[in-house]
C-alpha atoms as a PDB file:
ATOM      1  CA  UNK A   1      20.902 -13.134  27.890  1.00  0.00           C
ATOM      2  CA  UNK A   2      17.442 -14.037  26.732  1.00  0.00           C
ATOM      3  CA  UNK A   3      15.439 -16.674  28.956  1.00  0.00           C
ATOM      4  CA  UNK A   4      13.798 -19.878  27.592  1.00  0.00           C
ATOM      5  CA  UNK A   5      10.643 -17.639  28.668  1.00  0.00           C
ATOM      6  CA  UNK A   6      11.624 -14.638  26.308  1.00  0.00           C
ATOM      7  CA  UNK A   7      12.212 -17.192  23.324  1.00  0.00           C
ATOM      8  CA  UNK A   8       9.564 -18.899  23.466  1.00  0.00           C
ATOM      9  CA  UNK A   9       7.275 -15.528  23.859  1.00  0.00           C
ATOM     10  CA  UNK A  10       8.975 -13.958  21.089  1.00  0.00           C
ATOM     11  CA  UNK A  11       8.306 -16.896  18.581  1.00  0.00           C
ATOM     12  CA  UNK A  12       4.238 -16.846  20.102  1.00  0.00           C
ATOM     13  CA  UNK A  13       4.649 -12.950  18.802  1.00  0.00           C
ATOM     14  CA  UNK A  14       6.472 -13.844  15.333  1.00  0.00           C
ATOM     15  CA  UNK A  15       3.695 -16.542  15.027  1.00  0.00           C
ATOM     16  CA  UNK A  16       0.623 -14.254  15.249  1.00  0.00           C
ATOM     17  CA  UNK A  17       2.339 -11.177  13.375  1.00  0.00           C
ATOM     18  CA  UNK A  18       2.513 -14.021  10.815  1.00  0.00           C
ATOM     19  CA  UNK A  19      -1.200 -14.765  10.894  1.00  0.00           C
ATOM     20  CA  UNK A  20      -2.018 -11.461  11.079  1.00  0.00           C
ATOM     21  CA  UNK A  21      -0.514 -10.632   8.034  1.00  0.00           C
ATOM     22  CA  UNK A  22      -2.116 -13.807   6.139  1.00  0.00           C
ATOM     23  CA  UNK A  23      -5.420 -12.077   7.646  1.00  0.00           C
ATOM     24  CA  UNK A  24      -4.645  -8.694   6.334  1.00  0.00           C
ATOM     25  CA  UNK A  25      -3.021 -10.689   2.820  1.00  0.00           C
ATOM     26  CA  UNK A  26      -6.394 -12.317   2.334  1.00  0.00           C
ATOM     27  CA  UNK A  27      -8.670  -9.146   2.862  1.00  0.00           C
ATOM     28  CA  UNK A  28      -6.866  -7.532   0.189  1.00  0.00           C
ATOM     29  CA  UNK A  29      -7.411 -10.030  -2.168  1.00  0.00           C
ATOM     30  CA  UNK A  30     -11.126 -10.343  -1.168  1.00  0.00           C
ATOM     31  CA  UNK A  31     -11.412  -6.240  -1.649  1.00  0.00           C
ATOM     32  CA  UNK A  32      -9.651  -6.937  -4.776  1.00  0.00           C
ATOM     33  CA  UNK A  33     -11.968  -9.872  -5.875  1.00  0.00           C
ATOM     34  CA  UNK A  34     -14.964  -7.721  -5.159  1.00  0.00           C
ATOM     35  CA  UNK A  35     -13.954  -5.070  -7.293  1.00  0.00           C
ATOM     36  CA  UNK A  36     -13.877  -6.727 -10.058  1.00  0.00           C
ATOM     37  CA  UNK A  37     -16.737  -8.480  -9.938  1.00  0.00           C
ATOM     38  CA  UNK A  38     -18.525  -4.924  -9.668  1.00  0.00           C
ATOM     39  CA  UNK A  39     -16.767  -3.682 -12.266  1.00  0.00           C
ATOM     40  CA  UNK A  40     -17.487  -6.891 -14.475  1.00  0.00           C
ATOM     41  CA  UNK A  41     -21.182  -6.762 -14.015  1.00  0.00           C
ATOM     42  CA  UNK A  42     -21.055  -3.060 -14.077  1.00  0.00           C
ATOM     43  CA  UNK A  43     -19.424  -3.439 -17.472  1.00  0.00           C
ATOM     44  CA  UNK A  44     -21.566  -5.809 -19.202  1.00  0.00           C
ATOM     45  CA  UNK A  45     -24.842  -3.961 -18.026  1.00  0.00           C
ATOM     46  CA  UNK A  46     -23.139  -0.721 -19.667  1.00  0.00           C
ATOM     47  CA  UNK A  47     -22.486  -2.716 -22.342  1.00  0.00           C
ATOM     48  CA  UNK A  48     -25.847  -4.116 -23.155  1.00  0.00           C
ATOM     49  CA  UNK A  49     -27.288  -0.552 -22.901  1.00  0.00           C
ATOM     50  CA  UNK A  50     -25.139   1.119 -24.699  1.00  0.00           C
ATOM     51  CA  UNK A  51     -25.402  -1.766 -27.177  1.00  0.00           C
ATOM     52  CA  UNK A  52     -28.766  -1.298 -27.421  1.00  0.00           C
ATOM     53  CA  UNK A  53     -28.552   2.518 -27.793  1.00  0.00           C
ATOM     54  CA  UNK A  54     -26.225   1.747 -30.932  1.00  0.00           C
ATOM     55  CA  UNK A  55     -28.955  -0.257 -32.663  1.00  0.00           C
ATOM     56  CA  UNK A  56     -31.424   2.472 -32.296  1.00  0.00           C
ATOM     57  CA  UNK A  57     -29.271   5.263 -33.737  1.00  0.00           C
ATOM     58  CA  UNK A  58     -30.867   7.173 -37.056  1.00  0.00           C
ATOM     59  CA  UNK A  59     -27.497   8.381 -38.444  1.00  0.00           C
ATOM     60  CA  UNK A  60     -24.384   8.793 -38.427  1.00  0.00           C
ATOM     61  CA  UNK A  61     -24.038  12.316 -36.487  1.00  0.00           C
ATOM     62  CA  UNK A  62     -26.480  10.993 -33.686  1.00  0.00           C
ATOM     63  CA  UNK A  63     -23.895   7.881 -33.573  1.00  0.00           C
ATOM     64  CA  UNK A  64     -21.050  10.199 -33.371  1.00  0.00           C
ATOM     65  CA  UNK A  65     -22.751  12.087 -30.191  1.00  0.00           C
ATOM     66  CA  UNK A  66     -23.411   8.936 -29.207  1.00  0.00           C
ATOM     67  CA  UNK A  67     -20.044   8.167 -28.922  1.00  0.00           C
ATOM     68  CA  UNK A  68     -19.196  11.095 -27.471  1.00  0.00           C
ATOM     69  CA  UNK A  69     -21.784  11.235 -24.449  1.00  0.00           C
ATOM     70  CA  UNK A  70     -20.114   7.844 -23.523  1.00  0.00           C
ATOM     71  CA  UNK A  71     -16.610   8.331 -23.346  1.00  0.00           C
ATOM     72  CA  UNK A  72     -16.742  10.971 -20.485  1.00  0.00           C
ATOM     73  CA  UNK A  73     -18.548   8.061 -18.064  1.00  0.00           C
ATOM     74  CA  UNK A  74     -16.154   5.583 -19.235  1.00  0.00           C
ATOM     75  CA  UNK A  75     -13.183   7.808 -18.508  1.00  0.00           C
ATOM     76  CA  UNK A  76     -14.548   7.819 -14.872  1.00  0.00           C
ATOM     77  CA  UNK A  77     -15.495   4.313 -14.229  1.00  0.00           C
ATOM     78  CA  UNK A  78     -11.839   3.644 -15.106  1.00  0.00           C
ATOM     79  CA  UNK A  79     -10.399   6.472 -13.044  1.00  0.00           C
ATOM     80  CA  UNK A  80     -12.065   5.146 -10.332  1.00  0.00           C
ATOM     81  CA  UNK A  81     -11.323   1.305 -10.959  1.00  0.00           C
ATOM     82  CA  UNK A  82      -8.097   2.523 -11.109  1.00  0.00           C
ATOM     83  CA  UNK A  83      -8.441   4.507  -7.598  1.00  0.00           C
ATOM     84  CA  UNK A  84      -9.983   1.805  -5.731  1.00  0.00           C
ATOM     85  CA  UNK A  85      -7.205  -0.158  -6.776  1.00  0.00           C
ATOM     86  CA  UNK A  86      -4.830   1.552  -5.778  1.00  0.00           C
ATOM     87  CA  UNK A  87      -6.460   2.114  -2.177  1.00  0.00           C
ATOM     88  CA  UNK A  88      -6.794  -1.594  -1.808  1.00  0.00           C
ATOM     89  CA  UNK A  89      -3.000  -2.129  -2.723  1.00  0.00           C
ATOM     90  CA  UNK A  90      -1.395   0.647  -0.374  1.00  0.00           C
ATOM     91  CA  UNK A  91      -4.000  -0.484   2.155  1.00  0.00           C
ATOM     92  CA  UNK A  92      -2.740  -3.730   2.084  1.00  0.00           C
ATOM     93  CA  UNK A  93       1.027  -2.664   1.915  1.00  0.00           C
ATOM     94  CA  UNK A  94       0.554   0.016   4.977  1.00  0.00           C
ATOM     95  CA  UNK A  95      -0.213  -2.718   7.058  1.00  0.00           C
ATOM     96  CA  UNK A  96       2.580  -4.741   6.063  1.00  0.00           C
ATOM     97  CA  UNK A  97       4.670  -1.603   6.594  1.00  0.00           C
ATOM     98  CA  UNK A  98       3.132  -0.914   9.514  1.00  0.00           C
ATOM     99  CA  UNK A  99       4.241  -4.732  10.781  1.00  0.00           C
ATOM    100  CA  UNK A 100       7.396  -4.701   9.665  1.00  0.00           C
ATOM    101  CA  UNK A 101       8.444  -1.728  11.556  1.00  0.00           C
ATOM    102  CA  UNK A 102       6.760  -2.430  14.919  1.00  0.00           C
ATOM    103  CA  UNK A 103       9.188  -6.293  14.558  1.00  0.00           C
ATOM    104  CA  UNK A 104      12.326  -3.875  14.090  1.00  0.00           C
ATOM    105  CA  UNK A 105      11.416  -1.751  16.462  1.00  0.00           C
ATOM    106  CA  UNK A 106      10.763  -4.631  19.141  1.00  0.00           C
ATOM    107  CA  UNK A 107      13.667  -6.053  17.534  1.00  0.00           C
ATOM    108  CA  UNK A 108      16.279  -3.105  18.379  1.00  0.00           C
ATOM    109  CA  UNK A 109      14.398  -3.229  22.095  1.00  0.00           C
ATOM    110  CA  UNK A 110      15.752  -6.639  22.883  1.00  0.00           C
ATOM    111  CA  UNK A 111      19.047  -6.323  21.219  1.00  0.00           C
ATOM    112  CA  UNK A 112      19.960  -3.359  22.833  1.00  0.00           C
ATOM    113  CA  UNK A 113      18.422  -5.017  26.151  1.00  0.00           C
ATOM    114  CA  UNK A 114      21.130  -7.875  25.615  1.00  0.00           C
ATOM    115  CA  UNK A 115      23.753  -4.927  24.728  1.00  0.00           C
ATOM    116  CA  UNK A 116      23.025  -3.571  28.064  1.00  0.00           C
ATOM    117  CA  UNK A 117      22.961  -6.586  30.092  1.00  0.00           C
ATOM    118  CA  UNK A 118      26.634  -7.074  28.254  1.00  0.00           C
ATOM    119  CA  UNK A 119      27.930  -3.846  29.433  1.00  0.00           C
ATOM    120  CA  UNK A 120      26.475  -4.479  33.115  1.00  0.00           C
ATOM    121  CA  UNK A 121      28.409  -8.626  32.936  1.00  0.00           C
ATOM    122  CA  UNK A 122      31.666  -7.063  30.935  1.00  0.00           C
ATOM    123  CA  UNK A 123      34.816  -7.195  32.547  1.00  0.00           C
ATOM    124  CA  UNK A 124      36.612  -4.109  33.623  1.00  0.00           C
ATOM    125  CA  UNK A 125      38.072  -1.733  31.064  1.00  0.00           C
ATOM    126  CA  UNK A 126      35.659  -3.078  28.363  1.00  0.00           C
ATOM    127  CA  UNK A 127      33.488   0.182  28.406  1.00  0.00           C
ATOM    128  CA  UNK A 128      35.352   1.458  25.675  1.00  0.00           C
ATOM    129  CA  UNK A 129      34.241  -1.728  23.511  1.00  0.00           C
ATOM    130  CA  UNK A 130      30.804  -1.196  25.429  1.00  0.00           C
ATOM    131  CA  UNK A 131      30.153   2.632  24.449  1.00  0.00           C
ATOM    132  CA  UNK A 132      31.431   1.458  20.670  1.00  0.00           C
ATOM    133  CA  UNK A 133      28.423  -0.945  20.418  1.00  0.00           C
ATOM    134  CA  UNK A 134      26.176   1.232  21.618  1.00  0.00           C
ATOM    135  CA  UNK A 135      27.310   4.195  19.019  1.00  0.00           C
ATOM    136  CA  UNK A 136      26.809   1.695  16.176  1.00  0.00           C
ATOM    137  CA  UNK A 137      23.403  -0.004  17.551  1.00  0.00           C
ATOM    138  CA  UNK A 138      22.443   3.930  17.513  1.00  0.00           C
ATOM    139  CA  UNK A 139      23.868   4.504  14.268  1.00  0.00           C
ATOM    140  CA  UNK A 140      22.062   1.485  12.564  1.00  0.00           C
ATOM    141  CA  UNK A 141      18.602   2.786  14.411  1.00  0.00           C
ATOM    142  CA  UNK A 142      18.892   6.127  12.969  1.00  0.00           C
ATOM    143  CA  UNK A 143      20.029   5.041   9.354  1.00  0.00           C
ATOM    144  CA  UNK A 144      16.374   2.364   9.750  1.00  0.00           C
ATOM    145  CA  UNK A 145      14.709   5.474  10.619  1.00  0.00           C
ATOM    146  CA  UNK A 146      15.955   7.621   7.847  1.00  0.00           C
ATOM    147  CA  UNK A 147      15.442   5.115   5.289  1.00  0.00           C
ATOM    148  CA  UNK A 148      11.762   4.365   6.774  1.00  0.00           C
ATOM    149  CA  UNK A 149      11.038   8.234   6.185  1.00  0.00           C
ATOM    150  CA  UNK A 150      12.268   8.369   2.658  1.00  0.00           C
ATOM    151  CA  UNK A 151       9.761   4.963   1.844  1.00  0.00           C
ATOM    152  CA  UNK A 152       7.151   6.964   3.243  1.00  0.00           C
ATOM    153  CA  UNK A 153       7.845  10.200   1.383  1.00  0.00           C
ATOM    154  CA  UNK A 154       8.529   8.210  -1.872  1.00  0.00           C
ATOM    155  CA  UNK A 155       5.000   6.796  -0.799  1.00  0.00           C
ATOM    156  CA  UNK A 156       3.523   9.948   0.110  1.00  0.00           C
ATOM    157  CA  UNK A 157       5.039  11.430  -3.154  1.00  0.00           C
ATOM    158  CA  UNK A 158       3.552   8.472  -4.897  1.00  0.00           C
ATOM    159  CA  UNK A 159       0.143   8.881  -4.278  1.00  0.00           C
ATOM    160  CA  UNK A 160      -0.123  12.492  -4.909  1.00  0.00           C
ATOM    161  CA  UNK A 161       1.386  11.479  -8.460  1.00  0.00           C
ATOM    162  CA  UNK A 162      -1.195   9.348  -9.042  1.00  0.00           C
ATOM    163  CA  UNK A 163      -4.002  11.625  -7.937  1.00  0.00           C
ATOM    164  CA  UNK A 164      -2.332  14.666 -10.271  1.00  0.00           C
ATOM    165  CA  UNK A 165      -2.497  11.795 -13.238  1.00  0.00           C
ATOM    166  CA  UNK A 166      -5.838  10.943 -12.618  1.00  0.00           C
ATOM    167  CA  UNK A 167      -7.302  14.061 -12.290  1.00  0.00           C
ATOM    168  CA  UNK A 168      -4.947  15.060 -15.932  1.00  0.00           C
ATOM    169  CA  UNK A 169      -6.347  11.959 -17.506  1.00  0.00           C
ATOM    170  CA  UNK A 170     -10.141  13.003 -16.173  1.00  0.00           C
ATOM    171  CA  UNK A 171      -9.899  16.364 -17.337  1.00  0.00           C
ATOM    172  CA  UNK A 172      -8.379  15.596 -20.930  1.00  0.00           C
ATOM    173  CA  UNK A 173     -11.201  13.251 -21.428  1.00  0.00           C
ATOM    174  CA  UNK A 174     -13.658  15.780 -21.096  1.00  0.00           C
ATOM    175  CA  UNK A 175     -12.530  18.122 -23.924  1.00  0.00           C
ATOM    176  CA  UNK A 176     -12.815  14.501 -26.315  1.00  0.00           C
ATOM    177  CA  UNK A 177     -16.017  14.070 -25.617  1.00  0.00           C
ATOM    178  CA  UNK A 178     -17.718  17.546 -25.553  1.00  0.00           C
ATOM    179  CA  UNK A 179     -15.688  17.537 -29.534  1.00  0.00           C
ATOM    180  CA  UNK A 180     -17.324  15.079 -30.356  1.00  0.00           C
END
């Protein structure tokens, strides 16, 4: 059985994953905070500029081109607003992922430490009730495992989505603008 010792170590552990995760909470949302304030004062000095080439247009074709030579750059700036984003969000979440499975693994460690030091304390002619344990401890570890691979291929699968959209979003916007 667990010691006083083993208790109170595991709740110093639970207490600093905890912190640790606040830390890694509280980056994200400064990474996040910076972002947009780049992309805020990136915005407004665009939009000054651009305001200001407006005002000094001749005609209406010139404002048309105008238009045009502006919507490629935009396209981009949001692509990769978009992909920063996303980095800061899966960043975030991999270490939370990351967390979480080191706690189950640790987890399973001590429970199937206690399962042991069952079997080793059981009475005589419990091995059968023993081995049964053991099978479904095993069982539950490789049903975790299969359902941790799956979250990270529905990750994996994820990003590469995003990517393919991007770069489909990127490349239609080009065609736009050159017809205009």
């Amino acid at each position: 059985m667990l010691t006083a010792e083993q208790l109170i170590a595991a709740q110093k552990a639970n207490v600093e994953t905890l912190f640790g995760l606040t830390q890694k909470a509280f980056e994200g949302i400064e990474k996040l905070v910076e972002l947009n304030v780049q992309a805020t004062k990136a915005a407004l000095t665009e939009s000054a500029t651009s305001t200001q080439a407006i005002m000094s247009v001749k005609d209406a074709q010139e404002l048309l081109t105008l238009q045009a030579s502006l919507m490629q750059p935009l396209a981009e700036k949001a692509a990769a607003y978009s992909r920063q984003l996303y980095e800061i969000a899966s960043g975030t979440g991999a270490e939370f992922a990351k967390a979480a499975e080191s706690q189950a693994a640790e987890a399973q460690q001590k429970f199937m430490s206690v399962v042991d030091n069952v079997a080793k304390n059981a009475p005589a002619g419990s091995e059968t009730a023993v081995a049964v344990m053991k099978n479904a401890v095993s069982a539950a570890t490789n049903a975790m495992e299969s359902v941790q691979k799956a979250v990270k291929q529905a990750s994996e699968m994820a990003e590469t989505n995003f990517t393919a959209m991007t770069n489909n979003a990127l490349s239609a916007a080009k065609p736009v603008a050159k017809k205009r």
